[in-house]
N, C-alpha and C. Protein backbone atom coordinates (compact mmCIF):
# COMPACT_ATOMS: atom_id res chain seq x y z
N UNK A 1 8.48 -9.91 5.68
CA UNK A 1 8.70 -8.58 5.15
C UNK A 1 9.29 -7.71 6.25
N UNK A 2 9.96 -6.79 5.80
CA UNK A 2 10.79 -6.01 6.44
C UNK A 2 11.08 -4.64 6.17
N UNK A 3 10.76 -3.59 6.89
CA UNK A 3 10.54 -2.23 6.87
C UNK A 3 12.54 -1.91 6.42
N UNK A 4 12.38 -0.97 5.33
CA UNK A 4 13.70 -0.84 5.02
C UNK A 4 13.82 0.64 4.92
N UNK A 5 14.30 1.36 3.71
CA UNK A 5 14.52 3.28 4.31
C UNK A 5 12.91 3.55 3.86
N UNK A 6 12.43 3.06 2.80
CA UNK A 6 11.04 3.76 2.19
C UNK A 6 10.38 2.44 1.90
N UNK A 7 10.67 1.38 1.77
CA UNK A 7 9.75 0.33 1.23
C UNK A 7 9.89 -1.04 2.13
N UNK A 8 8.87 -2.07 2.49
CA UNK A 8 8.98 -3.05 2.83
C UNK A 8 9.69 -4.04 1.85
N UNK A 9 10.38 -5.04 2.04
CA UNK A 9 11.26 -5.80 1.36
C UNK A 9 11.02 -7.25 1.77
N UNK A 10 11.50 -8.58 1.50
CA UNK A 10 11.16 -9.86 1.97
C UNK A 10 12.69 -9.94 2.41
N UNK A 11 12.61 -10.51 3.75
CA UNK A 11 13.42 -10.38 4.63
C UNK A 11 14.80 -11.66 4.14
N UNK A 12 14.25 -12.22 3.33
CA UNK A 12 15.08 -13.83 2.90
C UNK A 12 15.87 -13.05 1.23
N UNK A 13 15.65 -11.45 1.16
CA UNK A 13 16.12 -11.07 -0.06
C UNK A 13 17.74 -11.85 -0.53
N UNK A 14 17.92 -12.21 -1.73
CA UNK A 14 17.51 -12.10 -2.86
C UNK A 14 16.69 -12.95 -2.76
N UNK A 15 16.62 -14.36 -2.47
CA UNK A 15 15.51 -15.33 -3.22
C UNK A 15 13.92 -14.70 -3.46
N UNK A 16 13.88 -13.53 -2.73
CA UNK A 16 12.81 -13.19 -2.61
C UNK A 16 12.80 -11.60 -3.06
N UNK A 17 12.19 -10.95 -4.43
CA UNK A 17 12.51 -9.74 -4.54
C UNK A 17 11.61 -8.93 -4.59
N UNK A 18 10.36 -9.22 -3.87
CA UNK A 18 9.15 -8.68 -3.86
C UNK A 18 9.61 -7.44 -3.17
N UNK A 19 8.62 -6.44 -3.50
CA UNK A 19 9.01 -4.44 -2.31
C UNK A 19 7.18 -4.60 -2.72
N UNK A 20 6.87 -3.50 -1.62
CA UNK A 20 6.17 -2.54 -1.35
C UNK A 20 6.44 -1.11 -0.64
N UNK A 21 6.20 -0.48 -1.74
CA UNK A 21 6.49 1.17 -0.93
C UNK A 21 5.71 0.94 0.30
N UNK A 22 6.14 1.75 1.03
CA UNK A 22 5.79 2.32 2.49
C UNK A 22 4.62 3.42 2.52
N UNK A 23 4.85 3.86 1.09
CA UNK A 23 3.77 5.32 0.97
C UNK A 23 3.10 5.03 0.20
N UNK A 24 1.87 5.47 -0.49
CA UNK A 24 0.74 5.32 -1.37
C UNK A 24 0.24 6.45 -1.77
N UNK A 25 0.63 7.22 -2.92
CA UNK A 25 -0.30 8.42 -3.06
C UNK A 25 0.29 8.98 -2.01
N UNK A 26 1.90 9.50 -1.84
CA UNK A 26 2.12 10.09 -0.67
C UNK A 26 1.87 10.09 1.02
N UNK A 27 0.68 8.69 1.32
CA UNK A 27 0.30 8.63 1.93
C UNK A 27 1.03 7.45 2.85
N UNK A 28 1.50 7.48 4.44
CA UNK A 28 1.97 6.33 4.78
C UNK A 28 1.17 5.28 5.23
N UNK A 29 1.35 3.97 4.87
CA UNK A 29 0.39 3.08 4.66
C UNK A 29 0.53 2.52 6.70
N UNK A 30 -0.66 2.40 6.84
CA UNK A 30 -0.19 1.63 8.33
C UNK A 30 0.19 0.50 8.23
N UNK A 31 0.35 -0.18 9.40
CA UNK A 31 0.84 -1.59 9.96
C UNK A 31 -0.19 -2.50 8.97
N UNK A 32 -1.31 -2.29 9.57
CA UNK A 32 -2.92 -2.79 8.87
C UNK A 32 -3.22 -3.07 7.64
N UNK A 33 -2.68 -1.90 7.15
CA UNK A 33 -3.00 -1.75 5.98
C UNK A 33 -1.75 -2.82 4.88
N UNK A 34 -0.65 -2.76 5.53
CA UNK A 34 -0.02 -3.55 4.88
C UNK A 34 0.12 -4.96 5.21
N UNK A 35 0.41 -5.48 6.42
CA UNK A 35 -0.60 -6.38 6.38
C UNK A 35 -1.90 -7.25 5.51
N UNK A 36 -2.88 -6.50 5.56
CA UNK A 36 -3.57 -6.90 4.80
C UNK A 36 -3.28 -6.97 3.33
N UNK A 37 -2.61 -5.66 3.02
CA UNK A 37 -2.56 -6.44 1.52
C UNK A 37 -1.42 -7.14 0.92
N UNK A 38 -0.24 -7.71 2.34
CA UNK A 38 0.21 -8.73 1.98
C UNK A 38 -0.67 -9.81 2.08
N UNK A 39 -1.81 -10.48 2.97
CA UNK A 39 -2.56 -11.20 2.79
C UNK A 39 -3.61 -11.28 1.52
N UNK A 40 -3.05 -10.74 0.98
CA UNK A 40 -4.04 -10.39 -0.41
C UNK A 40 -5.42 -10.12 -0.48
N UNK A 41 -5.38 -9.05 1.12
CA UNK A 41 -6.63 -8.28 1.14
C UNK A 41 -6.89 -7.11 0.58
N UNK A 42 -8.14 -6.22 0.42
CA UNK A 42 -8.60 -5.17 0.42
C UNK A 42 -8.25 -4.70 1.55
N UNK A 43 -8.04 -3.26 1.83
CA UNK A 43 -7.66 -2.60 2.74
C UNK A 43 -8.03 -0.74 2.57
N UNK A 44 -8.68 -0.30 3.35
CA UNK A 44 -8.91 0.61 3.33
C UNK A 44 -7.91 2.00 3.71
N UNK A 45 -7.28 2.91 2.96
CA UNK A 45 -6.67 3.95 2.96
C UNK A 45 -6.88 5.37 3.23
N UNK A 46 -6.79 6.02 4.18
CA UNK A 46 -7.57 7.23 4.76
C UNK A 46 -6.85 8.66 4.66
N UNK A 47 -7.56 9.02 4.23
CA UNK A 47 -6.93 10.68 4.22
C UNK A 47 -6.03 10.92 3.21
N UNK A 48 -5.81 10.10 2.21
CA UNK A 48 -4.75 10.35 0.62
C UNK A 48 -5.69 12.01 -0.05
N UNK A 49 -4.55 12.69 -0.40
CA UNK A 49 -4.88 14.06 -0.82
C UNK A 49 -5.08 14.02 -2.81
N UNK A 50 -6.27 14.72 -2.73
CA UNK A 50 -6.51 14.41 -4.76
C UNK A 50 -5.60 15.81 -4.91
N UNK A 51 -5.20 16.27 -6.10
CA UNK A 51 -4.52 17.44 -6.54
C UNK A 51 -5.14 18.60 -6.01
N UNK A 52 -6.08 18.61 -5.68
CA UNK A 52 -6.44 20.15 -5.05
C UNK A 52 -6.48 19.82 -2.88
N UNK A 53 -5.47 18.98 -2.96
CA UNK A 53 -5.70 18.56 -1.55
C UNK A 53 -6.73 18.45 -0.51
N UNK A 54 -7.72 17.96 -1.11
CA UNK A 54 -8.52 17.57 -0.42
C UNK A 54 -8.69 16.16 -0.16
N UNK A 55 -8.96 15.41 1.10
CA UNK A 55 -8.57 14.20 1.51
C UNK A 55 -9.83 13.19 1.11
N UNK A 56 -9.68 12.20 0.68
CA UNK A 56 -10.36 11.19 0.54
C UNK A 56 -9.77 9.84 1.20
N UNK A 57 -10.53 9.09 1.05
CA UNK A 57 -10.43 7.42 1.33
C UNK A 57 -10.03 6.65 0.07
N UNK A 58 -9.87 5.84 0.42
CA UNK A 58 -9.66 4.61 -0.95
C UNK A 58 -9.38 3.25 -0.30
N UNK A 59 -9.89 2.19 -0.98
CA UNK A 59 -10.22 0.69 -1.19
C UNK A 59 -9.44 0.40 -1.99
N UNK A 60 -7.66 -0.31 -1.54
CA UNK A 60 -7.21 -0.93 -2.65
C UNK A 60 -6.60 -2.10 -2.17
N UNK A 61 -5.62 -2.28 -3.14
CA UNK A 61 -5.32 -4.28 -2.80
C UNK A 61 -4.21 -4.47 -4.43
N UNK A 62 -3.38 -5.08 -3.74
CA UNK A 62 -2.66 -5.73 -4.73
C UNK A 62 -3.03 -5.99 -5.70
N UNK A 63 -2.51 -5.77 -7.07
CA UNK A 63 -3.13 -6.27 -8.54
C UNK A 63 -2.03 -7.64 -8.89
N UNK A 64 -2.18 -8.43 -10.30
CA UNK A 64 -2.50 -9.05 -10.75
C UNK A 64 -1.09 -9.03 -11.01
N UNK A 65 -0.04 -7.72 -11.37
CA UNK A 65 0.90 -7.47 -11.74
C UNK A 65 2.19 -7.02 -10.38
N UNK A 66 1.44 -7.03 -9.62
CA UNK A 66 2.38 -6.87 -8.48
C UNK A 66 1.88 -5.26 -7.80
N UNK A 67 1.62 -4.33 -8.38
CA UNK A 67 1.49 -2.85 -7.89
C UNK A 67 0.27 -2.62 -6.92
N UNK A 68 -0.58 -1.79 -6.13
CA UNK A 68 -1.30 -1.23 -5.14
C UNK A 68 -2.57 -0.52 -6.47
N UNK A 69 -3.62 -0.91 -6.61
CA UNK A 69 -4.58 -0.77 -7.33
C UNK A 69 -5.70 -0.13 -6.47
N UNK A 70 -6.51 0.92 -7.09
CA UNK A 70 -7.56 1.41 -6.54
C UNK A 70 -8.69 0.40 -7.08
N UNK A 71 -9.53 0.30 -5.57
CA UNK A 71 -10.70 -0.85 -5.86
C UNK A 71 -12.30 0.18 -5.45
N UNK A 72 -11.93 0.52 -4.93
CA UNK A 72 -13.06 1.85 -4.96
C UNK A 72 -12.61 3.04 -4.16
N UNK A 73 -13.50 4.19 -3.98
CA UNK A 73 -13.57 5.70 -3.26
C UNK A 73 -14.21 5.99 -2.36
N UNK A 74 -13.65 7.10 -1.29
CA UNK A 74 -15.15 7.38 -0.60
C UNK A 74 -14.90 8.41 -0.01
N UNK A 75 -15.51 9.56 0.46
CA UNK A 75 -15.09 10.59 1.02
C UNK A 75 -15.22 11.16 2.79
């Protein structure tokens, strides 16, 4: 994978047309964090803002369908 203007990409593109945004909930995902959930981990997300901007955490991980799924909360 390969950091491109906003999203990671698979570096062997086309055979490979997988992306992941770079951001989450506006939020930029670290090294770590992506990482892991290319390993098809859980990964913890820090400081994403809810509509009245106040910062929370979140527990997510790749779904089933390809997208960044919330797996739990925490404040």
């Amino acid at each position: 994978m390969v950091l491109k203007k906003s999203f990671y990409g698979c570096s062997n593109y086309p055979e490979c047309k997988f992306t992941l945004a770079e951001h989450f909930r506006k939020k930029k995902l670290t090294k770590t964090n992506v990482k892991e959930l290319l390993e098809g981990k859980e990964t913890l997300v820090k400081g994403i803002k809810n509509k009245e901007k106040k910062p929370y955490n979140a527990v997510v991980k790749i779904g089933e369908k390809g997208y960044i799924d919330f797996i739990s909360f925490s404040k």
